[in-house]
C-alpha atoms as a PDB file:
ATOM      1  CA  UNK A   1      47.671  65.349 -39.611  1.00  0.00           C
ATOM      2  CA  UNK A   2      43.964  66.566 -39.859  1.00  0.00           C
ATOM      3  CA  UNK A   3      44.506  65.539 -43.892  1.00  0.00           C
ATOM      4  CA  UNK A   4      45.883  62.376 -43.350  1.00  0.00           C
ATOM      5  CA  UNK A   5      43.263  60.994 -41.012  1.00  0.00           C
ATOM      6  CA  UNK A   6      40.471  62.200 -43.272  1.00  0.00           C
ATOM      7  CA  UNK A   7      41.927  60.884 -46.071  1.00  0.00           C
ATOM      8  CA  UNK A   8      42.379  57.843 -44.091  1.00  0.00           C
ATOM      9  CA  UNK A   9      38.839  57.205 -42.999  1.00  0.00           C
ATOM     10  CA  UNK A  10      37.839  57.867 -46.730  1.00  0.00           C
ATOM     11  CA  UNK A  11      39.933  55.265 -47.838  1.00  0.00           C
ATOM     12  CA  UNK A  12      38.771  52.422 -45.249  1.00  0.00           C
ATOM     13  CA  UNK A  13      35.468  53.347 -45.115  1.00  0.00           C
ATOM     14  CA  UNK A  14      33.662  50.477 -46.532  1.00  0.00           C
ATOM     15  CA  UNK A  15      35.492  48.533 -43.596  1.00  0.00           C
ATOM     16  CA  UNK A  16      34.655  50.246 -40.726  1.00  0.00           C
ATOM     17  CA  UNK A  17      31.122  51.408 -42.005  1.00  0.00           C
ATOM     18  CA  UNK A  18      30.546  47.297 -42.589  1.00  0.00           C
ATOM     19  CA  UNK A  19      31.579  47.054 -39.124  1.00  0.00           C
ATOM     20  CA  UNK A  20      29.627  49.890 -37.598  1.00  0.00           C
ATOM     21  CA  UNK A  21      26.198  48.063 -39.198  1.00  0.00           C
ATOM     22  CA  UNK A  22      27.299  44.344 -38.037  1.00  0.00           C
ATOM     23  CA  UNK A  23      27.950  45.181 -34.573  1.00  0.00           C
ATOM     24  CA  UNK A  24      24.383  45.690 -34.626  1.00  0.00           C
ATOM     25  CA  UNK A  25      23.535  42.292 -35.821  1.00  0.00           C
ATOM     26  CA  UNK A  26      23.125  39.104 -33.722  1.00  0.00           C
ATOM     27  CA  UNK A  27      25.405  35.380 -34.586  1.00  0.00           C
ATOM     28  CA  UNK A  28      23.042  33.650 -36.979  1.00  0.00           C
ATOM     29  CA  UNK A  29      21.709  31.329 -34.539  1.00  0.00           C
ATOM     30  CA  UNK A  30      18.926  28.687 -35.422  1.00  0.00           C
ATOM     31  CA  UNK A  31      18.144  25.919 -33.465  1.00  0.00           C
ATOM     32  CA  UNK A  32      14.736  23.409 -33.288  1.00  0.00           C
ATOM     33  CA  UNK A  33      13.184  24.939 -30.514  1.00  0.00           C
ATOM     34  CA  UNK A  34       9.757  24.945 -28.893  1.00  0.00           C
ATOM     35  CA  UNK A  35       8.642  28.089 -30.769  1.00  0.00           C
ATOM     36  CA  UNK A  36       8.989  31.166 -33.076  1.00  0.00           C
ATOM     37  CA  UNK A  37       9.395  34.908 -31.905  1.00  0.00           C
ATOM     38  CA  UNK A  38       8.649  37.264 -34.772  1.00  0.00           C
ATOM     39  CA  UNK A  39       9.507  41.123 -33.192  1.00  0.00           C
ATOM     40  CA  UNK A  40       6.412  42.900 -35.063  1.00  0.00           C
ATOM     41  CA  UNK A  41       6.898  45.764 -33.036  1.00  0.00           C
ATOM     42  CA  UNK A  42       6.933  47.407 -36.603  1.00  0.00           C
ATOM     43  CA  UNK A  43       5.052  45.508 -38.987  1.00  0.00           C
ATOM     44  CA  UNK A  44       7.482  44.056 -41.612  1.00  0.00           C
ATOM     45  CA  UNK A  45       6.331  41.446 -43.922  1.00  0.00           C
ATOM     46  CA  UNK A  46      10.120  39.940 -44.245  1.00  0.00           C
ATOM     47  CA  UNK A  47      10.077  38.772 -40.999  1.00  0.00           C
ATOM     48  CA  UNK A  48       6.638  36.682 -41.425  1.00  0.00           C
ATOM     49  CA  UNK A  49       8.415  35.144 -44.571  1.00  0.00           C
ATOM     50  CA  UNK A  50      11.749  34.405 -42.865  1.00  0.00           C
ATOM     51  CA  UNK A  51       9.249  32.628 -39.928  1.00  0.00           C
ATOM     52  CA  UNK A  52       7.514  30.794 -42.607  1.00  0.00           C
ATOM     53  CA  UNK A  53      10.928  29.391 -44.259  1.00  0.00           C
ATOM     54  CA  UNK A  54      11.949  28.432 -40.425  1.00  0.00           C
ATOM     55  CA  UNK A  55       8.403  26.721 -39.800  1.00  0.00           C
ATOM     56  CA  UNK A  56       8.783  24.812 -43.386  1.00  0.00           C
ATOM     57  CA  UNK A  57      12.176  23.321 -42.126  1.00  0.00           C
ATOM     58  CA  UNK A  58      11.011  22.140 -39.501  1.00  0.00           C
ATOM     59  CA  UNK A  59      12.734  24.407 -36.613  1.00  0.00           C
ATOM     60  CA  UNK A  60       9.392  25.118 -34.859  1.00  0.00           C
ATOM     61  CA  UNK A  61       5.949  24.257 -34.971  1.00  0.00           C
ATOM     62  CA  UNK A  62       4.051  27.582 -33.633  1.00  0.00           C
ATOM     63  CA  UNK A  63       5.129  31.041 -33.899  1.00  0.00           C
ATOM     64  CA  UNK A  64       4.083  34.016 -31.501  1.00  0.00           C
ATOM     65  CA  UNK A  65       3.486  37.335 -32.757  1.00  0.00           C
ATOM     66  CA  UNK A  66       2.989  40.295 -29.933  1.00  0.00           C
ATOM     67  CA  UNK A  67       0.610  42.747 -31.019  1.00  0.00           C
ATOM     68  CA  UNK A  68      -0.229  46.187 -29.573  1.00  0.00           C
ATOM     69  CA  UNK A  69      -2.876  45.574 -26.989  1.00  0.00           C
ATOM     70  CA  UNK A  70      -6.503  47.386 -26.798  1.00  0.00           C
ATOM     71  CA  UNK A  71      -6.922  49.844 -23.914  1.00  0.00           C
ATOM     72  CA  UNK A  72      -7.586  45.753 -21.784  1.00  0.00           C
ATOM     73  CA  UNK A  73      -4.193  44.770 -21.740  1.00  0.00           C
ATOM     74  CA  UNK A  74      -5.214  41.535 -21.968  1.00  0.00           C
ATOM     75  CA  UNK A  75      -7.270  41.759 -25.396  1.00  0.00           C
ATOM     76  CA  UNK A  76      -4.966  42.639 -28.671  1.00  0.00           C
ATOM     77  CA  UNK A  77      -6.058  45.442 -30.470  1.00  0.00           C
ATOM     78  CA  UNK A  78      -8.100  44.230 -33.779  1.00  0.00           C
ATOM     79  CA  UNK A  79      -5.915  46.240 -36.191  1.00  0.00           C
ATOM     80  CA  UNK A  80      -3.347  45.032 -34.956  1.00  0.00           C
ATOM     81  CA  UNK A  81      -4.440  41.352 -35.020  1.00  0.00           C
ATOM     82  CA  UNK A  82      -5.330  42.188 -38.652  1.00  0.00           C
ATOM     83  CA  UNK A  83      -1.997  43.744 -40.124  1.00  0.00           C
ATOM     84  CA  UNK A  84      -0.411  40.444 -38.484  1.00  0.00           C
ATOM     85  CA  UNK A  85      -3.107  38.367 -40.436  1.00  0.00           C
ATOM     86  CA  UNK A  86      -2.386  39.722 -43.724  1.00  0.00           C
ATOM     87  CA  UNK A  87       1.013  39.197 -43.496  1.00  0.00           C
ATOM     88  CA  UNK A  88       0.695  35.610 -41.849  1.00  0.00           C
ATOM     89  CA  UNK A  89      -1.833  34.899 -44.622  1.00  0.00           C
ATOM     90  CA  UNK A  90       0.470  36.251 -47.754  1.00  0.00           C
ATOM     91  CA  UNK A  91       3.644  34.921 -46.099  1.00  0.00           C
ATOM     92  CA  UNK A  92       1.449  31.485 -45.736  1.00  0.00           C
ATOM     93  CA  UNK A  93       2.628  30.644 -41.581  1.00  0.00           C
ATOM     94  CA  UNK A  94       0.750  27.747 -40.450  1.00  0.00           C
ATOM     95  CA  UNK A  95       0.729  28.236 -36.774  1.00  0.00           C
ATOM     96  CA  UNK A  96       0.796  31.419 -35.071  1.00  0.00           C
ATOM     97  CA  UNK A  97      -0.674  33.234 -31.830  1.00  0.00           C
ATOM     98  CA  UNK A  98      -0.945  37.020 -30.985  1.00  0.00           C
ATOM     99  CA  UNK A  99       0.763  38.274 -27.886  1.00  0.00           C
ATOM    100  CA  UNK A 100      -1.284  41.865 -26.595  1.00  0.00           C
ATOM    101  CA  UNK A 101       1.778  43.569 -25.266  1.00  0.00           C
ATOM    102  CA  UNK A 102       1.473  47.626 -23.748  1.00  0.00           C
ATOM    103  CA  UNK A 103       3.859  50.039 -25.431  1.00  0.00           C
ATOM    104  CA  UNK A 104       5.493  51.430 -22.373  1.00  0.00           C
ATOM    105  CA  UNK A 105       9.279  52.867 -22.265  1.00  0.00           C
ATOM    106  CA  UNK A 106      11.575  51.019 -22.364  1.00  0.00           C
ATOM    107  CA  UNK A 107       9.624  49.404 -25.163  1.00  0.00           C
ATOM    108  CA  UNK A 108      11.759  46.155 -25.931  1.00  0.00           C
ATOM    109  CA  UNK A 109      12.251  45.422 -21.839  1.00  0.00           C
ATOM    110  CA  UNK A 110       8.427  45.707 -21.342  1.00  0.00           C
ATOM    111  CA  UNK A 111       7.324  43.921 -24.537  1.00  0.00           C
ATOM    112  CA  UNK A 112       9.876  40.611 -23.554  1.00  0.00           C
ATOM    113  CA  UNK A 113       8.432  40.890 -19.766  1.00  0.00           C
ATOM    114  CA  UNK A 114       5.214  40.706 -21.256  1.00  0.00           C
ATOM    115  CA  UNK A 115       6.090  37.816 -23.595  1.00  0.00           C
ATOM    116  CA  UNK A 116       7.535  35.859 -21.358  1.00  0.00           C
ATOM    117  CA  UNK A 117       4.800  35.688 -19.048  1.00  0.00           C
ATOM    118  CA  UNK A 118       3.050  34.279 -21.865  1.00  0.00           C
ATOM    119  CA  UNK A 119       5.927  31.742 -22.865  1.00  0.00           C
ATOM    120  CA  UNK A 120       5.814  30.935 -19.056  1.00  0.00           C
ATOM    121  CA  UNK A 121       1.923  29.519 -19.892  1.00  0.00           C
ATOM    122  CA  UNK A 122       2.746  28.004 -23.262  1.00  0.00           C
ATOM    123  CA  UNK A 123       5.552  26.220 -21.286  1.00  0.00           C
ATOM    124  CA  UNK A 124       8.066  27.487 -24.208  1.00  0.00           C
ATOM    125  CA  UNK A 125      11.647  26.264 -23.081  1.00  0.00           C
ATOM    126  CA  UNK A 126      13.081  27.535 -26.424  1.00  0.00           C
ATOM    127  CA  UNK A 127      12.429  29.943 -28.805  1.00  0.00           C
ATOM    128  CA  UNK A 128      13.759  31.442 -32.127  1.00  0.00           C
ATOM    129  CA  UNK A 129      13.178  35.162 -32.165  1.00  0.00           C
ATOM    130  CA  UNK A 130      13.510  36.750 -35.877  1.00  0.00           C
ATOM    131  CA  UNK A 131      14.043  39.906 -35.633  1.00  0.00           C
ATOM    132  CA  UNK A 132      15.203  42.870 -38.202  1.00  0.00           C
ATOM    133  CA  UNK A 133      18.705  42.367 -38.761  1.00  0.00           C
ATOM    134  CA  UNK A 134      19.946  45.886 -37.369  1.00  0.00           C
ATOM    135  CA  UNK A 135      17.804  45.733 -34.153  1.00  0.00           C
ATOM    136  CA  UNK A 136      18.545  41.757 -33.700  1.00  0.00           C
ATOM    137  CA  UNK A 137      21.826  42.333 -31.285  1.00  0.00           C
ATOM    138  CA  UNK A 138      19.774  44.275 -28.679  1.00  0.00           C
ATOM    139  CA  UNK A 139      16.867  42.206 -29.146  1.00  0.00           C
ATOM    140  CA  UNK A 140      18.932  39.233 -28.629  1.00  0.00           C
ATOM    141  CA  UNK A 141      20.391  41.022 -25.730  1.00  0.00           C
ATOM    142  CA  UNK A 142      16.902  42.130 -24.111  1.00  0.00           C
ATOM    143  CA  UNK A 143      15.393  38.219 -24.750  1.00  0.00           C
ATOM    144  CA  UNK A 144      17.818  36.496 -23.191  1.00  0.00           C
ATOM    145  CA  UNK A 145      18.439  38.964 -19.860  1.00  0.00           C
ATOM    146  CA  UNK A 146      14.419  38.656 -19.570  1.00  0.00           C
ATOM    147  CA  UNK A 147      13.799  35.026 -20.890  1.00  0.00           C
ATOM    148  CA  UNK A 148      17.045  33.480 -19.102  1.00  0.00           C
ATOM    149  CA  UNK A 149      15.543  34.026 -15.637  1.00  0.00           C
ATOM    150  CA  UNK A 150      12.620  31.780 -16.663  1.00  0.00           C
ATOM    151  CA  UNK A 151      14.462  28.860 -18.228  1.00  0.00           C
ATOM    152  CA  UNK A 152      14.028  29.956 -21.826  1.00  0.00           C
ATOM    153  CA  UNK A 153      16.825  29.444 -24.095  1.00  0.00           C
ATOM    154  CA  UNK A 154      17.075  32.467 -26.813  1.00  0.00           C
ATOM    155  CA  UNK A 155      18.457  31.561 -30.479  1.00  0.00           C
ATOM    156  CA  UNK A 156      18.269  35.014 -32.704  1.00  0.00           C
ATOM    157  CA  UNK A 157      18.003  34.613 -36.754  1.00  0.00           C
ATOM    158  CA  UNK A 158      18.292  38.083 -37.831  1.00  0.00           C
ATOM    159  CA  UNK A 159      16.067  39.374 -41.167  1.00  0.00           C
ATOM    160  CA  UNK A 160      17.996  41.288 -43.250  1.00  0.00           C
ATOM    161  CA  UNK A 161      15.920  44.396 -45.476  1.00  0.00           C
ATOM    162  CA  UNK A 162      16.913  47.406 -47.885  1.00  0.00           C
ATOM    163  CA  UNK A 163      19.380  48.375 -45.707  1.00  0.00           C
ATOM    164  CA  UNK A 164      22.608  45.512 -44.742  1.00  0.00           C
ATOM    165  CA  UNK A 165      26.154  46.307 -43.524  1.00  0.00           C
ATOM    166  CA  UNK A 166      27.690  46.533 -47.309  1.00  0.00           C
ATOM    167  CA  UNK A 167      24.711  49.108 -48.059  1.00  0.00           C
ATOM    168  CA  UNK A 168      23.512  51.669 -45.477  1.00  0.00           C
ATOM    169  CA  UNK A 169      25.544  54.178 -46.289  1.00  0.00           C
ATOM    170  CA  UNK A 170      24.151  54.812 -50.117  1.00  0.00           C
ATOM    171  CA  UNK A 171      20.511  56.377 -48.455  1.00  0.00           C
ATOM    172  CA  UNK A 172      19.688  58.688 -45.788  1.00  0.00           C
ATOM    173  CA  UNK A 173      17.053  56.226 -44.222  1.00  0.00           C
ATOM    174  CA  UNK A 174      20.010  53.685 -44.031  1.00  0.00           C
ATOM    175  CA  UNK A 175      22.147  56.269 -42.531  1.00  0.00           C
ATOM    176  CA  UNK A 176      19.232  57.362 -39.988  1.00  0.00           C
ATOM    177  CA  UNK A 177      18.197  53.831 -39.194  1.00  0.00           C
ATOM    178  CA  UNK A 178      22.196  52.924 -38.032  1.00  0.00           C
ATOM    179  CA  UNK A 179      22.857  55.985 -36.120  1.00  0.00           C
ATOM    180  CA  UNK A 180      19.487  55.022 -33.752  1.00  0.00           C
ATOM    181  CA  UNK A 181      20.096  51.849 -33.843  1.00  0.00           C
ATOM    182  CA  UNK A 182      23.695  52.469 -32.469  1.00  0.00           C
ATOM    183  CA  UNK A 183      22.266  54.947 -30.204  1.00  0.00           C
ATOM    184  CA  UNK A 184      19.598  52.242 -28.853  1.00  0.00           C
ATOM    185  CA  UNK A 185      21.568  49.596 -28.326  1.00  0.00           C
ATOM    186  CA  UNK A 186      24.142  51.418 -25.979  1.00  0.00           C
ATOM    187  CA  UNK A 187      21.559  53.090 -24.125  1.00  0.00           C
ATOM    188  CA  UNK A 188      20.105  49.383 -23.533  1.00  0.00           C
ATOM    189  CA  UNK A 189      23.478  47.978 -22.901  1.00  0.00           C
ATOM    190  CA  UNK A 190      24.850  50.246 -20.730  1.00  0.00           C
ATOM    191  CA  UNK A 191      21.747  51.833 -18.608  1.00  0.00           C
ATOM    192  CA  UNK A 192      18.221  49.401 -19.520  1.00  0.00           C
ATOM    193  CA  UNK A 193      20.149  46.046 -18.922  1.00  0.00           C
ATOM    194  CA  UNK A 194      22.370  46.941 -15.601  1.00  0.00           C
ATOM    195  CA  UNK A 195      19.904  48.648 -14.120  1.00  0.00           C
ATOM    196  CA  UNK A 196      16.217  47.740 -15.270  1.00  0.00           C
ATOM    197  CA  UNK A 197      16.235  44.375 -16.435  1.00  0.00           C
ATOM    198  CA  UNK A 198      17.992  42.697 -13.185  1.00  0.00           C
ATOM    199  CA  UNK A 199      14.819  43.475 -11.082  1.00  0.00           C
ATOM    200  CA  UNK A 200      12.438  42.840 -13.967  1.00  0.00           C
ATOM    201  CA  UNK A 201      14.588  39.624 -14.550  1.00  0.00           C
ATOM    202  CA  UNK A 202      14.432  38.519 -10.950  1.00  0.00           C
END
């Protein structure tokens, strides 16, 4: 029986690993809106490019960017602000503002209360966030329990990089990247969201 359900799980295993990876993916979900999220919580240059592409057809006019803040809070740290540059620069996005957020646990559910005190003054109703494709559930997730509250509608278009559903399994950084993100996104699901997010939210 041991044989048959290892052979079994060999044979399927392009289907369920496919599925494993896209249940970690948000609905593509673009819609004009008042503004651009790009999640730079690790610099990745697709994301600026994807934001560019979205600003070029027209879906939004201004893009935020949160950046890791200087010991002020309230002043983004200049390295930061720089890396973000570069890649705004190369990628060629038109409009775009930093956002100083603190990196405090849990990261994401900080970072979005942070944001959308900003959004609050920018008087963003709706915004796009583009996020890496294997993060872009939770994100989607975290954004709309925190951004809800204030009136914000949430659309997700998810950036896709070396690593997709059809090809995670063929490195170990794929592999590695899918088991945390899987991890993550449970831990957010089932403990950040019930039970840290509904007083943040309120």
């Amino acid at each position: 029986m041991l044989a048959v359900l290892i052979l079994a799980a060999m044979l399927t295993r392009h289907y369920w690993t496919v599925q494993i990876a896209q249940s970690l993916v948000c609905g593509e979900d673009v819609e004009p809106s008042d503004a651009m999220l790009i999640e730079n919580f690790d610099p990745n240059y697709l994301l600026f490019e994807r934001a560019e592409a979205l600003e070029r057809a027209g879906v939004a006019r201004r893009t935020f960017v949160p950046v890791e803040a200087s010991p002020d809070p309230t002043v983004a740290n200049p390295v930061s602000v720089g890396v973000a540059g570069v890649m705004a620069h190369q990628a060629r996005l038109r409009m775009w503002t930093a956002i100083p957020i603190t990196h405090t646990e849990p990261i994401s559910l900080n970072a979005a209360m942070q944001i959308r005190q900003r959004l609050g003054i920018e008087r963003v109703r709706s915004v796009v966030v583009v996020a890496p494709a294997l993060r872009s559930r939770r994100s989607a997730l975290v954004y709309r329990a925190m951004l809800g509250p204030a009136n914000i509608v949430v659309h997700c278009a998810p950036v896709f990089g070396a690593s997709s559903p059809e090809t995670w399994t063929e490195t170990w950084h794929g592999v590695q990247e899918v088991i945390e993100e899987v991890v993550k996104l449970q831990y957010y699901r089932l403990y950040v969201l019930p039970f840290r997010a509904r007083p943040a939210g309120s």
